[in-house]
PDB file of N, CA and C in Angstrom:
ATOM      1  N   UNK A   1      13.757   9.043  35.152  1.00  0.00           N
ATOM      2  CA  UNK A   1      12.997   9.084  33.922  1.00  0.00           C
ATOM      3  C   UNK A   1      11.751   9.929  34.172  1.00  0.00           C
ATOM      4  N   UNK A   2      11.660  10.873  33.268  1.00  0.00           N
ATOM      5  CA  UNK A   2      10.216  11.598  33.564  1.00  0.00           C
ATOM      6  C   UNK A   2       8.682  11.111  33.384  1.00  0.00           C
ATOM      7  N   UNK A   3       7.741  11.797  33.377  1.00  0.00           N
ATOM      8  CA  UNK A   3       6.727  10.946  33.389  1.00  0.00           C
ATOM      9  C   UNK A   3       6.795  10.735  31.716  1.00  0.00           C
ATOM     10  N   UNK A   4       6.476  11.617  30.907  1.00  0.00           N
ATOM     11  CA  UNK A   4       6.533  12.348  29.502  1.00  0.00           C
ATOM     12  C   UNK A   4       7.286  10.608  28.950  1.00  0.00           C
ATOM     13  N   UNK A   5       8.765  10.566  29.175  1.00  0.00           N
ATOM     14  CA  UNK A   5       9.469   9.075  29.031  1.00  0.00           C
ATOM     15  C   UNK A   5       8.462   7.725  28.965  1.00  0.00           C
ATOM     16  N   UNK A   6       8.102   7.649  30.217  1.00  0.00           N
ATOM     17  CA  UNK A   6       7.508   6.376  30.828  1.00  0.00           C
ATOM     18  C   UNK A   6       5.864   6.643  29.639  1.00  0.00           C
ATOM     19  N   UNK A   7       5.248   7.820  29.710  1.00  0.00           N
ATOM     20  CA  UNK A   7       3.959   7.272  29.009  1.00  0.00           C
ATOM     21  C   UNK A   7       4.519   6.803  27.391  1.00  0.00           C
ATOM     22  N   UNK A   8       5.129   7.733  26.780  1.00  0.00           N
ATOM     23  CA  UNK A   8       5.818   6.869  25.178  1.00  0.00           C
ATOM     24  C   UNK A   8       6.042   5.768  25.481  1.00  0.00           C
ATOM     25  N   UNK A   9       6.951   5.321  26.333  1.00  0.00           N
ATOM     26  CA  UNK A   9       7.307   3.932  26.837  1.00  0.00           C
ATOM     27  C   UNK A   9       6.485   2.946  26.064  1.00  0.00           C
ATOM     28  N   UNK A  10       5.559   3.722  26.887  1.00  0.00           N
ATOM     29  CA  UNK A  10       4.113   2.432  27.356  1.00  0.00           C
ATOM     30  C   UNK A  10       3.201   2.743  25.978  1.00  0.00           C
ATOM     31  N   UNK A  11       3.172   3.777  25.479  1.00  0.00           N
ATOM     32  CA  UNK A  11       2.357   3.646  24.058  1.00  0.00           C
ATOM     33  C   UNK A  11       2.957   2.939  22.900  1.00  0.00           C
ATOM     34  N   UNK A  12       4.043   2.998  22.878  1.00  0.00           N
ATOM     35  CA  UNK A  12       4.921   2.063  21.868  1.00  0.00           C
ATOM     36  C   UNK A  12       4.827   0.840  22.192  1.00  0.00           C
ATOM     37  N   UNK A  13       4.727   0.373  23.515  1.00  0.00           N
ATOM     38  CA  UNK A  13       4.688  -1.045  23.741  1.00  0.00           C
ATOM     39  C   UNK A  13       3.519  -1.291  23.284  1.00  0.00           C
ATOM     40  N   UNK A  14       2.265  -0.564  23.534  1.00  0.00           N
ATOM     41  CA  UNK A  14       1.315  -0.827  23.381  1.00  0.00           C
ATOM     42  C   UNK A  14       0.661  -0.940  21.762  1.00  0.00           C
ATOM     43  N   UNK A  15       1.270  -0.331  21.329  1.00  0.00           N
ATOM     44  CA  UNK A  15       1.118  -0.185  19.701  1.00  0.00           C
ATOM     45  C   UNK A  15       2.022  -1.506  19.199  1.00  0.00           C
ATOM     46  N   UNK A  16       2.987  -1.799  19.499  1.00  0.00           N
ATOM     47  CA  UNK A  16       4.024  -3.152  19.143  1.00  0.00           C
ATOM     48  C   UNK A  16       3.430  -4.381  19.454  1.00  0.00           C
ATOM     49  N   UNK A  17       2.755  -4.158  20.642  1.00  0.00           N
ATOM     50  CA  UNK A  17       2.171  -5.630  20.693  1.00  0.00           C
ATOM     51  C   UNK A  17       0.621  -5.645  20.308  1.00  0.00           C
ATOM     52  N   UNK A  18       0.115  -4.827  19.753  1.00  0.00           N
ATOM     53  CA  UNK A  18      -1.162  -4.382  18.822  1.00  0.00           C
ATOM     54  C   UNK A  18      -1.075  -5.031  17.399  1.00  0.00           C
ATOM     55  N   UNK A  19       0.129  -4.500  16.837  1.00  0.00           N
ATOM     56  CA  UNK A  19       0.613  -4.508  15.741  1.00  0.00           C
ATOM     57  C   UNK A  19       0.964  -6.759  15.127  1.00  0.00           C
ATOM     58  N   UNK A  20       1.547  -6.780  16.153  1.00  0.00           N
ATOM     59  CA  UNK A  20       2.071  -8.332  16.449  1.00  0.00           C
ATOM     60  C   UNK A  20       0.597  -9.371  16.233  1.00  0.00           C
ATOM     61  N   UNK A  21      -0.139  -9.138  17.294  1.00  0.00           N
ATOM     62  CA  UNK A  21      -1.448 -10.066  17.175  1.00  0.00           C
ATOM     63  C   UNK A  21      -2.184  -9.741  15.846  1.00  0.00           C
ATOM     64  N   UNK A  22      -2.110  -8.607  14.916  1.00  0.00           N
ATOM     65  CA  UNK A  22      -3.183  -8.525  13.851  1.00  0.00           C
ATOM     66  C   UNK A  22      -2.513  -8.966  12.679  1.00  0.00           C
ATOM     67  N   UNK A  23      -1.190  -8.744  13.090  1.00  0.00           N
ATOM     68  CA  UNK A  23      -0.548  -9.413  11.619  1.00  0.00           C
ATOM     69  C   UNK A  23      -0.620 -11.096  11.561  1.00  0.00           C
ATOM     70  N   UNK A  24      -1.191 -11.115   9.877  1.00  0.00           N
ATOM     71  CA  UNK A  24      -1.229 -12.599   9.075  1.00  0.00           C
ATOM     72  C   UNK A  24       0.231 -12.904   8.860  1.00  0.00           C
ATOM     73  N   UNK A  25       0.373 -14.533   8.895  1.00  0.00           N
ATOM     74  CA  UNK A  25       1.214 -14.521   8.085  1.00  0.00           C
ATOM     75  C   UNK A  25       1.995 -14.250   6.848  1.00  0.00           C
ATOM     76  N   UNK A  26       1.198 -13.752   6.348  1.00  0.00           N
ATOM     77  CA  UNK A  26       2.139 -13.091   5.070  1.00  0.00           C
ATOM     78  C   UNK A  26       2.271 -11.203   5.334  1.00  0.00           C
ATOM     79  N   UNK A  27       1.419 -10.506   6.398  1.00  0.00           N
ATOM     80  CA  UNK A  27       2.143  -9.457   6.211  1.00  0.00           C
ATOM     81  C   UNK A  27       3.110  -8.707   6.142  1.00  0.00           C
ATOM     82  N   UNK A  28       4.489  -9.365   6.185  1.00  0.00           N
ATOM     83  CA  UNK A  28       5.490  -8.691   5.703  1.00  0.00           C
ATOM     84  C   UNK A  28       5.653  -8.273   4.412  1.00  0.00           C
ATOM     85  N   UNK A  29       5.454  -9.747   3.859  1.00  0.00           N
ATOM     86  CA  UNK A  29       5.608  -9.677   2.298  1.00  0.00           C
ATOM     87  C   UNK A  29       4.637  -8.752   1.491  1.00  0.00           C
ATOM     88  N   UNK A  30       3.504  -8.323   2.433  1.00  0.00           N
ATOM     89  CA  UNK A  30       2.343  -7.616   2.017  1.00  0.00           C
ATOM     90  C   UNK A  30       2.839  -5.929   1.843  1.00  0.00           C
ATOM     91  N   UNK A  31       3.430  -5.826   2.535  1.00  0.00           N
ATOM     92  CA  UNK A  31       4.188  -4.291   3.340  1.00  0.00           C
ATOM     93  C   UNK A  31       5.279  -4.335   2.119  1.00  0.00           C
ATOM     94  N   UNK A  32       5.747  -5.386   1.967  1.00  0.00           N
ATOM     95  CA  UNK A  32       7.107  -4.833   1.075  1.00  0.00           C
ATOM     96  C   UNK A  32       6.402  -4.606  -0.558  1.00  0.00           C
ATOM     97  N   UNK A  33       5.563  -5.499  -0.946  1.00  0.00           N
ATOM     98  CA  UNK A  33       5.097  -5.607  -2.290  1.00  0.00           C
ATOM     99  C   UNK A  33       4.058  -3.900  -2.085  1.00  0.00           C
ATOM    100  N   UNK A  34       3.445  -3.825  -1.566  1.00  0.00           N
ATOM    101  CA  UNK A  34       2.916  -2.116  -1.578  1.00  0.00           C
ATOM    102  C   UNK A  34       3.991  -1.159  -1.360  1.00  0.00           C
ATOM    103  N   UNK A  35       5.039  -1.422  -0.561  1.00  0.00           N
ATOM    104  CA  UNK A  35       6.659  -0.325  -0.765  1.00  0.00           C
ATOM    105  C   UNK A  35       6.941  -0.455  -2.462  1.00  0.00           C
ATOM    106  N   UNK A  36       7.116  -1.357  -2.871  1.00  0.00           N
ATOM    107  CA  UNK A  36       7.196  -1.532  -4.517  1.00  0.00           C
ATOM    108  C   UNK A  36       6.006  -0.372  -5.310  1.00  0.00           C
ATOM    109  N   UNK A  37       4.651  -1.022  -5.154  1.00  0.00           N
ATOM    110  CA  UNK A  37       3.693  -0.780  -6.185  1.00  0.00           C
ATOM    111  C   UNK A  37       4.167   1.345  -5.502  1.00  0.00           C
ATOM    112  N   UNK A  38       4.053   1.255  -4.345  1.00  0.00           N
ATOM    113  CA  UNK A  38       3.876   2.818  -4.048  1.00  0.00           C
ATOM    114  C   UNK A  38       5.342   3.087  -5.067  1.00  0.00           C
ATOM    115  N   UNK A  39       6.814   2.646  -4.765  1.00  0.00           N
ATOM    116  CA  UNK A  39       7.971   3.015  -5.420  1.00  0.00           C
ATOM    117  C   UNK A  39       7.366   3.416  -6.670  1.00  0.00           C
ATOM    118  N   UNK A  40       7.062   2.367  -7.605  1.00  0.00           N
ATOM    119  CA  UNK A  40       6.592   2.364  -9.144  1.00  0.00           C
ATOM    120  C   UNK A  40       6.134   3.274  -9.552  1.00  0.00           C
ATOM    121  N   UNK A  41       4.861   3.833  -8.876  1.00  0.00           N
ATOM    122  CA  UNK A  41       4.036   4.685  -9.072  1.00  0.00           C
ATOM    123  C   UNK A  41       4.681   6.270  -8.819  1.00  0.00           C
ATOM    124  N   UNK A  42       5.326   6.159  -7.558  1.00  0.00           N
ATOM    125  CA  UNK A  42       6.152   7.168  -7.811  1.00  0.00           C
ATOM    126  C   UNK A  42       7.418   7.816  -8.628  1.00  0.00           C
ATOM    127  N   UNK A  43       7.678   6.401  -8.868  1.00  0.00           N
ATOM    128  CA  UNK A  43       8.886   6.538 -10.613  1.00  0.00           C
ATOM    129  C   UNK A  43       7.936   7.154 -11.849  1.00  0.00           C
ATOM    130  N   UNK A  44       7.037   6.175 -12.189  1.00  0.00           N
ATOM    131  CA  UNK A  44       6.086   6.751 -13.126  1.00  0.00           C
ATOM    132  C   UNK A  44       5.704   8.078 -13.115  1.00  0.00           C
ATOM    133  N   UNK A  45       5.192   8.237 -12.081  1.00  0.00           N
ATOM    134  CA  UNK A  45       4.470   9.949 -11.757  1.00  0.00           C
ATOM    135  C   UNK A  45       5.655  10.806 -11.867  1.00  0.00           C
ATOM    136  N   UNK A  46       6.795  11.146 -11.396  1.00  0.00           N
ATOM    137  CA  UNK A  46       8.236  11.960 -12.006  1.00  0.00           C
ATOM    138  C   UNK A  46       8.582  11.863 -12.810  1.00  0.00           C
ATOM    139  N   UNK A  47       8.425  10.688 -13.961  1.00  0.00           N
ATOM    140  CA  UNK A  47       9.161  10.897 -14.740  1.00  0.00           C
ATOM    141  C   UNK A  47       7.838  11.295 -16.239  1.00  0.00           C
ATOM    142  N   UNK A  48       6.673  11.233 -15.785  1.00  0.00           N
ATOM    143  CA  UNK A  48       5.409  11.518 -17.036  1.00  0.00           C
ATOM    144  C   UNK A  48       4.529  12.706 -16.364  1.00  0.00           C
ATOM    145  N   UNK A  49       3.610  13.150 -17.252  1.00  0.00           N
ATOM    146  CA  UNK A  49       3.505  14.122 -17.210  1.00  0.00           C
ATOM    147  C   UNK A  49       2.531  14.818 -16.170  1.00  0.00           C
ATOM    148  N   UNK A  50       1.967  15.892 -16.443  1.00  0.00           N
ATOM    149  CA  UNK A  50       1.014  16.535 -14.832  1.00  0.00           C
ATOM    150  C   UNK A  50      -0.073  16.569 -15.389  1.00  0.00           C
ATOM    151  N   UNK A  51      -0.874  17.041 -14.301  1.00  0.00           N
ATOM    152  CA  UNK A  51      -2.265  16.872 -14.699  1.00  0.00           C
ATOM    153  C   UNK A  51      -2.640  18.543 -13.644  1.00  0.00           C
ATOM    154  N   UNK A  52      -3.491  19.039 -13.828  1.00  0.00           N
ATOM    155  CA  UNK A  52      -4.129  20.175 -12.575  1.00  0.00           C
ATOM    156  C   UNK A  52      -4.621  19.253 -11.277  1.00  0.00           C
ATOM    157  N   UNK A  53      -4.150  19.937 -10.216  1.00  0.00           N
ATOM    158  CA  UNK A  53      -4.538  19.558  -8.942  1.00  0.00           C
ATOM    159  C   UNK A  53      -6.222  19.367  -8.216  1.00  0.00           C
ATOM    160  N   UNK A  54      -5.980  18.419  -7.895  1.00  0.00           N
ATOM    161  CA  UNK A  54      -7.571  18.128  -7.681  1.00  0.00           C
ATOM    162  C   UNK A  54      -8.121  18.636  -6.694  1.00  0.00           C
ATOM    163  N   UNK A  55      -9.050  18.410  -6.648  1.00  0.00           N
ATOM    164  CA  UNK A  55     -10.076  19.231  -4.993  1.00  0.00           C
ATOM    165  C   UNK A  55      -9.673  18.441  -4.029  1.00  0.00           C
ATOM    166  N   UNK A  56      -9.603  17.817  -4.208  1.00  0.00           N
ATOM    167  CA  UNK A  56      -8.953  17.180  -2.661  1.00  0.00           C
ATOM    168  C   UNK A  56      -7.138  17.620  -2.556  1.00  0.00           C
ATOM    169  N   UNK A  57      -6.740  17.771  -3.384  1.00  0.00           N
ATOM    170  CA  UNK A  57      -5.167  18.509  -3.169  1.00  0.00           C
ATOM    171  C   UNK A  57      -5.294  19.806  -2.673  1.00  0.00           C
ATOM    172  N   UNK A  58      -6.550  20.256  -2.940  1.00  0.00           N
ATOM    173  CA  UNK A  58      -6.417  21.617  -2.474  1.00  0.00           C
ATOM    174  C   UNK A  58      -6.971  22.206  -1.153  1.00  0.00           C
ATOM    175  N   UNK A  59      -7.637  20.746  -0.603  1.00  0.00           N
ATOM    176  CA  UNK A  59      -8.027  20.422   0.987  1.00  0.00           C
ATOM    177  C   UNK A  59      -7.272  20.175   1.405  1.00  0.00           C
ATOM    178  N   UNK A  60      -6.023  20.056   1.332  1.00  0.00           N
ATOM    179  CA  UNK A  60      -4.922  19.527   2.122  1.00  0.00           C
ATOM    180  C   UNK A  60      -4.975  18.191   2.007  1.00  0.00           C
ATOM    181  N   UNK A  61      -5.316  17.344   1.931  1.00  0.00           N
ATOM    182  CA  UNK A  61      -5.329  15.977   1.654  1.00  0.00           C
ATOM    183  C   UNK A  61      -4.247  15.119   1.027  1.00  0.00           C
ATOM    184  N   UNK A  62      -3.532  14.251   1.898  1.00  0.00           N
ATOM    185  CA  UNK A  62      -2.655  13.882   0.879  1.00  0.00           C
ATOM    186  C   UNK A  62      -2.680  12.712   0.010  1.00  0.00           C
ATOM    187  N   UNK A  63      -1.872  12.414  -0.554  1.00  0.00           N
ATOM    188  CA  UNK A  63      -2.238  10.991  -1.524  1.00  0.00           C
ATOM    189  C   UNK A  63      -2.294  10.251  -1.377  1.00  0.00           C
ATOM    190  N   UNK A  64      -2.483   9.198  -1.524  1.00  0.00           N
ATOM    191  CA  UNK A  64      -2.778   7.677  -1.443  1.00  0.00           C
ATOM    192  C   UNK A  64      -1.735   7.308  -2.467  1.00  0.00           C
ATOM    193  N   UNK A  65      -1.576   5.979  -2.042  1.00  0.00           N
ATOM    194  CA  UNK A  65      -1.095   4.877  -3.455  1.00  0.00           C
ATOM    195  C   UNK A  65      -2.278   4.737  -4.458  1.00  0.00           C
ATOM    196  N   UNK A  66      -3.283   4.471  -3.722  1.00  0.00           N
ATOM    197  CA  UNK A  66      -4.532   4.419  -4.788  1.00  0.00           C
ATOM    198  C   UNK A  66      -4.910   5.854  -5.690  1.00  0.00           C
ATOM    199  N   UNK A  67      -4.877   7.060  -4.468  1.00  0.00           N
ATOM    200  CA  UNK A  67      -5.305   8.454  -5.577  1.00  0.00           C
ATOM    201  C   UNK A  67      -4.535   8.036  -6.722  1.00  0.00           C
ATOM    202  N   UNK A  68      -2.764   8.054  -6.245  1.00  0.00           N
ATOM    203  CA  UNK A  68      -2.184   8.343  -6.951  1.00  0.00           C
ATOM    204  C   UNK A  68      -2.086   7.196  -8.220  1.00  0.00           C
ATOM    205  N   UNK A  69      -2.243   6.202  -7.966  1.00  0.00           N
ATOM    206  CA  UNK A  69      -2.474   5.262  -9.427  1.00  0.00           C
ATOM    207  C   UNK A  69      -3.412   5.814 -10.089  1.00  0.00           C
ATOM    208  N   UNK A  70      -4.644   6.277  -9.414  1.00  0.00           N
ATOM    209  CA  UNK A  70      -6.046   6.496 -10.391  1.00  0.00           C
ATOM    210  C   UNK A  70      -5.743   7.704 -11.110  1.00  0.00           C
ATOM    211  N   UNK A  71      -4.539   8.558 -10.385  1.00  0.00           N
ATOM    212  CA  UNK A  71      -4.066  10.187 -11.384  1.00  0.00           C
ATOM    213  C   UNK A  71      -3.148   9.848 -12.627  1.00  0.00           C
ATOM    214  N   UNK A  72      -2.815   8.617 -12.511  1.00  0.00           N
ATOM    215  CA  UNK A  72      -1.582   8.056 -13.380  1.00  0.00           C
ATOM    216  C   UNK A  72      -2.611   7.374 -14.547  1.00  0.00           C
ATOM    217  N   UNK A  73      -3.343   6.732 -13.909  1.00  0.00           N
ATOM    218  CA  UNK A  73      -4.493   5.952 -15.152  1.00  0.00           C
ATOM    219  C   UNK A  73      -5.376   7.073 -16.213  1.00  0.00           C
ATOM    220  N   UNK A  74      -5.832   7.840 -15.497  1.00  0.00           N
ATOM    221  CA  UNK A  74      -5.977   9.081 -16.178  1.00  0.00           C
ATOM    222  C   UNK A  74      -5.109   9.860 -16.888  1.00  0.00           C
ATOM    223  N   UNK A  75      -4.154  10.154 -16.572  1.00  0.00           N
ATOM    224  CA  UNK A  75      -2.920  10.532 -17.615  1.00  0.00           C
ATOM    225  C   UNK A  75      -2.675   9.318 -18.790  1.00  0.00           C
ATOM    226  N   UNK A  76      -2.974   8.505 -18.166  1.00  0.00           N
ATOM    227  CA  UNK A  76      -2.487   7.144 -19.833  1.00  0.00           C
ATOM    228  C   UNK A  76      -1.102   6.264 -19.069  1.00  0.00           C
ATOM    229  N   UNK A  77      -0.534   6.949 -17.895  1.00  0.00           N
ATOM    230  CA  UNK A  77       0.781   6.472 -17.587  1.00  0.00           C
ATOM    231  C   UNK A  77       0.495   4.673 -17.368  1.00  0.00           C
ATOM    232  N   UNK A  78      -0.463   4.565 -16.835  1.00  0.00           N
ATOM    233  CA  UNK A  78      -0.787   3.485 -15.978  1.00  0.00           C
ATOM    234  C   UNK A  78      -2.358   3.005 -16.873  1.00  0.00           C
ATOM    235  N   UNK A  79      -2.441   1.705 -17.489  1.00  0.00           N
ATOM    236  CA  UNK A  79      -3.733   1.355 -18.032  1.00  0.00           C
ATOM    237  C   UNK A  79      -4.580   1.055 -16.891  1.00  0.00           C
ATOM    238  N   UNK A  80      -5.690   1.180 -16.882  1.00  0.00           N
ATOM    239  CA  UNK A  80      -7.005   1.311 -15.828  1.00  0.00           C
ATOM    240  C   UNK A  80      -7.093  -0.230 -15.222  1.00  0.00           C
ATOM    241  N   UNK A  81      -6.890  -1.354 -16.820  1.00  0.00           N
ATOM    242  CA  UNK A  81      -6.554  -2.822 -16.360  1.00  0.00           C
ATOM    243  C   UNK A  81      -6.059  -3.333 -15.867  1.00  0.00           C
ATOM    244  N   UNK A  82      -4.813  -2.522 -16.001  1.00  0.00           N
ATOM    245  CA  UNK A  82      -3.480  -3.281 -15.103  1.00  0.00           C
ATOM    246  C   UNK A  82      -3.626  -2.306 -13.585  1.00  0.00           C
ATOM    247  N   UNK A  83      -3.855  -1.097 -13.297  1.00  0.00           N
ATOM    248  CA  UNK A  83      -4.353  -0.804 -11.902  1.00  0.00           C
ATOM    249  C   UNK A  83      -5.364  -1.492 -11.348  1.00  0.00           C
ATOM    250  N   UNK A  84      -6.265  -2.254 -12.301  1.00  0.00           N
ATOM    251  CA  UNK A  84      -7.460  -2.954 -11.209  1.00  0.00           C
ATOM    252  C   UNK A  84      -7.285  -4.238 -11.285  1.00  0.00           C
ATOM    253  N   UNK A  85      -5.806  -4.764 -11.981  1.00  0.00           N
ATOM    254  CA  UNK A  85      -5.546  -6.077 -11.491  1.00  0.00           C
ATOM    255  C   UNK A  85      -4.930  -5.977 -10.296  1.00  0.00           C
ATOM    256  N   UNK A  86      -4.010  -5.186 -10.062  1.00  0.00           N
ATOM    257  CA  UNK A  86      -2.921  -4.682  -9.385  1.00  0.00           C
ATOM    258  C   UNK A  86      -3.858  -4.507  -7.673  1.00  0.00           C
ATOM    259  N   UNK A  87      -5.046  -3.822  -8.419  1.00  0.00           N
ATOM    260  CA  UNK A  87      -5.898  -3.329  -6.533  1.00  0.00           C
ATOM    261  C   UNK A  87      -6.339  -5.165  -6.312  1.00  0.00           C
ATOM    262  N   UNK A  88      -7.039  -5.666  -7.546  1.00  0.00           N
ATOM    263  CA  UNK A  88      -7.786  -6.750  -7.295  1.00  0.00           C
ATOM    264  C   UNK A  88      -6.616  -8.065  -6.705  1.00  0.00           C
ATOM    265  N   UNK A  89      -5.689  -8.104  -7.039  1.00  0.00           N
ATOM    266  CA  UNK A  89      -4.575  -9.022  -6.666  1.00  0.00           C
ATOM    267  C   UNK A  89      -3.852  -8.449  -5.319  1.00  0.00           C
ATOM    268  N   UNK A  90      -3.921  -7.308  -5.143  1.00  0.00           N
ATOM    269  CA  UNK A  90      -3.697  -6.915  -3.395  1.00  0.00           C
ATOM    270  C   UNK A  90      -4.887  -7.383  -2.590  1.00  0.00           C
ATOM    271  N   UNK A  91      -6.122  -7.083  -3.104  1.00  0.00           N
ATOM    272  CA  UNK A  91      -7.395  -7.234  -2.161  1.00  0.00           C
ATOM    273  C   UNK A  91      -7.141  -8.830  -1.891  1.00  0.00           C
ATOM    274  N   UNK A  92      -6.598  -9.530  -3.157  1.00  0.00           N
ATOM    275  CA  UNK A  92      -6.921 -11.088  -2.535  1.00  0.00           C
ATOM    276  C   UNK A  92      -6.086 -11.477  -1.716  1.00  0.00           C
ATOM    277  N   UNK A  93      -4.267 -10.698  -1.635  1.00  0.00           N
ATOM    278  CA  UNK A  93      -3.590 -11.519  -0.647  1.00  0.00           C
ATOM    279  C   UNK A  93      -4.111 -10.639   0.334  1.00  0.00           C
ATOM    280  N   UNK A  94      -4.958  -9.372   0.859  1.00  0.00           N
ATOM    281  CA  UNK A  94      -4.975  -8.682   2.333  1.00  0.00           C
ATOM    282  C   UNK A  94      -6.080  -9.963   2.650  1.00  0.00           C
ATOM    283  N   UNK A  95      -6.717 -10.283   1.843  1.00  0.00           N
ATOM    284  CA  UNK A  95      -7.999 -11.524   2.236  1.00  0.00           C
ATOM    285  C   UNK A  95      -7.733 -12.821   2.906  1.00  0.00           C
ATOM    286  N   UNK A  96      -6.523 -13.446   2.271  1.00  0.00           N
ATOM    287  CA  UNK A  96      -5.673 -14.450   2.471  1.00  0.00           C
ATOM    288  C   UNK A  96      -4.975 -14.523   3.499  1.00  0.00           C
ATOM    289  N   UNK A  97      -4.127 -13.504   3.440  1.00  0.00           N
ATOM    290  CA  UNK A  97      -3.691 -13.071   4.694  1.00  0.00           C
ATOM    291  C   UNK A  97      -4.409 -13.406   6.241  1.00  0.00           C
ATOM    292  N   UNK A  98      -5.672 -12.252   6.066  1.00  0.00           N
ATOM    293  CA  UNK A  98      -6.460 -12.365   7.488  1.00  0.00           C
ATOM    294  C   UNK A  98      -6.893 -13.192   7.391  1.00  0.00           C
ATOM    295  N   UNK A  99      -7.010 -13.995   6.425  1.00  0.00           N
ATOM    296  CA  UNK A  99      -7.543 -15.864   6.650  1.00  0.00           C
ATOM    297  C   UNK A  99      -6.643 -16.669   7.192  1.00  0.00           C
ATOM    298  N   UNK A 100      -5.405 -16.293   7.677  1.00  0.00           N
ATOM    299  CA  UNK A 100      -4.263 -17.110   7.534  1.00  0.00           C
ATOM    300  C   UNK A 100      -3.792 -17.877   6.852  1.00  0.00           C
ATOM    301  N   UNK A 101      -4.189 -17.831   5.391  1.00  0.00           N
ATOM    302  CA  UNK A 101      -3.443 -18.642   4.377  1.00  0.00           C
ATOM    303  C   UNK A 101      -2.474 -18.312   3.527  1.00  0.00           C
ATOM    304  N   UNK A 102      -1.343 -18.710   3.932  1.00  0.00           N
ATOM    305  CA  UNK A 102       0.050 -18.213   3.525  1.00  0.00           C
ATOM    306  C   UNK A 102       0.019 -18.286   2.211  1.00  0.00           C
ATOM    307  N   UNK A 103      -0.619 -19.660   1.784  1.00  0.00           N
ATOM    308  CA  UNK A 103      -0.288 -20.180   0.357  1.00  0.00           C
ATOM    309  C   UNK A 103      -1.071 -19.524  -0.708  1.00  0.00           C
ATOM    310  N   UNK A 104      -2.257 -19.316  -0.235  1.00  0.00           N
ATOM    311  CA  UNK A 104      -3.257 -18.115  -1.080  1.00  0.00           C
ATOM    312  C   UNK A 104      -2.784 -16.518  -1.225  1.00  0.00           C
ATOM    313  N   UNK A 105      -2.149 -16.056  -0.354  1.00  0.00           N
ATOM    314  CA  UNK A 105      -1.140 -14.913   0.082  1.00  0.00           C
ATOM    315  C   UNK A 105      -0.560 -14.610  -1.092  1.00  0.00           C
ATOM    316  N   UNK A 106       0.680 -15.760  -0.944  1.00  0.00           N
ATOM    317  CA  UNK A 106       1.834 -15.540  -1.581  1.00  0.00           C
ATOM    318  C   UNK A 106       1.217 -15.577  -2.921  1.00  0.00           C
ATOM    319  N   UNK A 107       0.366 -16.669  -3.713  1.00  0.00           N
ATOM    320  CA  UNK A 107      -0.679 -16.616  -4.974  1.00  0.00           C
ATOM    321  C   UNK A 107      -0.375 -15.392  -5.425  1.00  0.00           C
ATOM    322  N   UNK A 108      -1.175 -14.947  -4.114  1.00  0.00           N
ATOM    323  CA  UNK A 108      -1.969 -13.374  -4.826  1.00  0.00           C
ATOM    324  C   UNK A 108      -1.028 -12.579  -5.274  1.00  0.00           C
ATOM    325  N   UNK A 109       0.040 -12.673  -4.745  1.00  0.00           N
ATOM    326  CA  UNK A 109       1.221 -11.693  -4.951  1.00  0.00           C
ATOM    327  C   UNK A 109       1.874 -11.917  -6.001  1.00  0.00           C
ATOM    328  N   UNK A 110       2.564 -13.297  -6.616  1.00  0.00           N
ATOM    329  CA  UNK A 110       2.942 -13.544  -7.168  1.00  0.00           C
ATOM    330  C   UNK A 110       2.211 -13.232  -8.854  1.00  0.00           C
ATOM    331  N   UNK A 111       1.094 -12.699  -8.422  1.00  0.00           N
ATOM    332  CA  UNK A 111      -0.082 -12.470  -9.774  1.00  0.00           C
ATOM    333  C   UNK A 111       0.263 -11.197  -9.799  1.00  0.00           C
ATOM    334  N   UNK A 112       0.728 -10.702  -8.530  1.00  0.00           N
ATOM    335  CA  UNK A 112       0.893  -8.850  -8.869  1.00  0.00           C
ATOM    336  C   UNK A 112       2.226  -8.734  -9.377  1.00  0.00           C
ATOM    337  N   UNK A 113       3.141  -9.214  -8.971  1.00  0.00           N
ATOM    338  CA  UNK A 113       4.703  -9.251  -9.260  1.00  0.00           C
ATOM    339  C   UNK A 113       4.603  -8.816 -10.696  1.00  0.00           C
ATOM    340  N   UNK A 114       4.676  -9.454 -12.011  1.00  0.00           N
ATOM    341  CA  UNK A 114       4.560  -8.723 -13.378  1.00  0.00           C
ATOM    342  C   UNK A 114       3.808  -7.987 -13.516  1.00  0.00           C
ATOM    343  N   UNK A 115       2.899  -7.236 -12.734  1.00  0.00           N
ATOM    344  CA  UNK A 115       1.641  -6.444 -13.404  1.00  0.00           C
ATOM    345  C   UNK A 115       3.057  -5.251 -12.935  1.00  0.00           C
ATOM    346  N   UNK A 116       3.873  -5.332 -12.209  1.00  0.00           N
ATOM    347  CA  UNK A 116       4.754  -3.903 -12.197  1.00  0.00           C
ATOM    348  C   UNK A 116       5.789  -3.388 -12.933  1.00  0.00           C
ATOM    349  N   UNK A 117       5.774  -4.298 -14.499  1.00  0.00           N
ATOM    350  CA  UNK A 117       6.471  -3.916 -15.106  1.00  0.00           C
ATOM    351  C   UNK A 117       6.308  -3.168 -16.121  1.00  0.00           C
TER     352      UNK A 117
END
């Protein structure tokens, strides 16, 4: 095995068991419900309309889930209310979460679940 092998090795381990100690109990469910809100947003944004590219698109910069809701709220695709329930009901389960409270977690989520329809 070369050296090149053995150091990835050891940075992946090292990142895996990084990864392991910071996660709350609910971050899975946290990871999958932002795979959703990002999905959504990206259904929405293909299928409605454009807007001119912003200064930061033209820094190379790429998007966020958040840019990209706040480019969608501005178009009309997405109401400004339902994006800042949507941020405000993520902020409470990432809160919950690093508190370790599963049951406040799942709450929070379950408050975001219809805001994606």
């Amino acid at each position: 095995m070369s050296i090149w092998h053995i150091v990835m090795l050891s940075a992946g381990a090292v990142a895996a068991s990084t990864i392991a100690n910071e996660a709350g109990p609910c971050s899975p469910e946290i990871y999958s419900m932002e795979a959703r809100i990002e999905a959504r947003l990206n259904a929405k944004a293909a299928a409605g309309s454009t807007a001119q590219e912003s200064s930061e698109a033209l820094l190379h910069r790429q998007p966020t889930p958040r840019s990209i809701a706040a480019a969608e709220s501005r178009l009309g695709t997405v109401s400004p209310q339902k994006l800042d329930a949507i941020t405000q009901g993520m902020a409470r389960a990432r809160e919950a979460d690093s508190a370790g409270d599963l049951y406040a977690c799942r709450r929070a989520l379950s408050d975001v679940e219809p805001l994606l329809n």
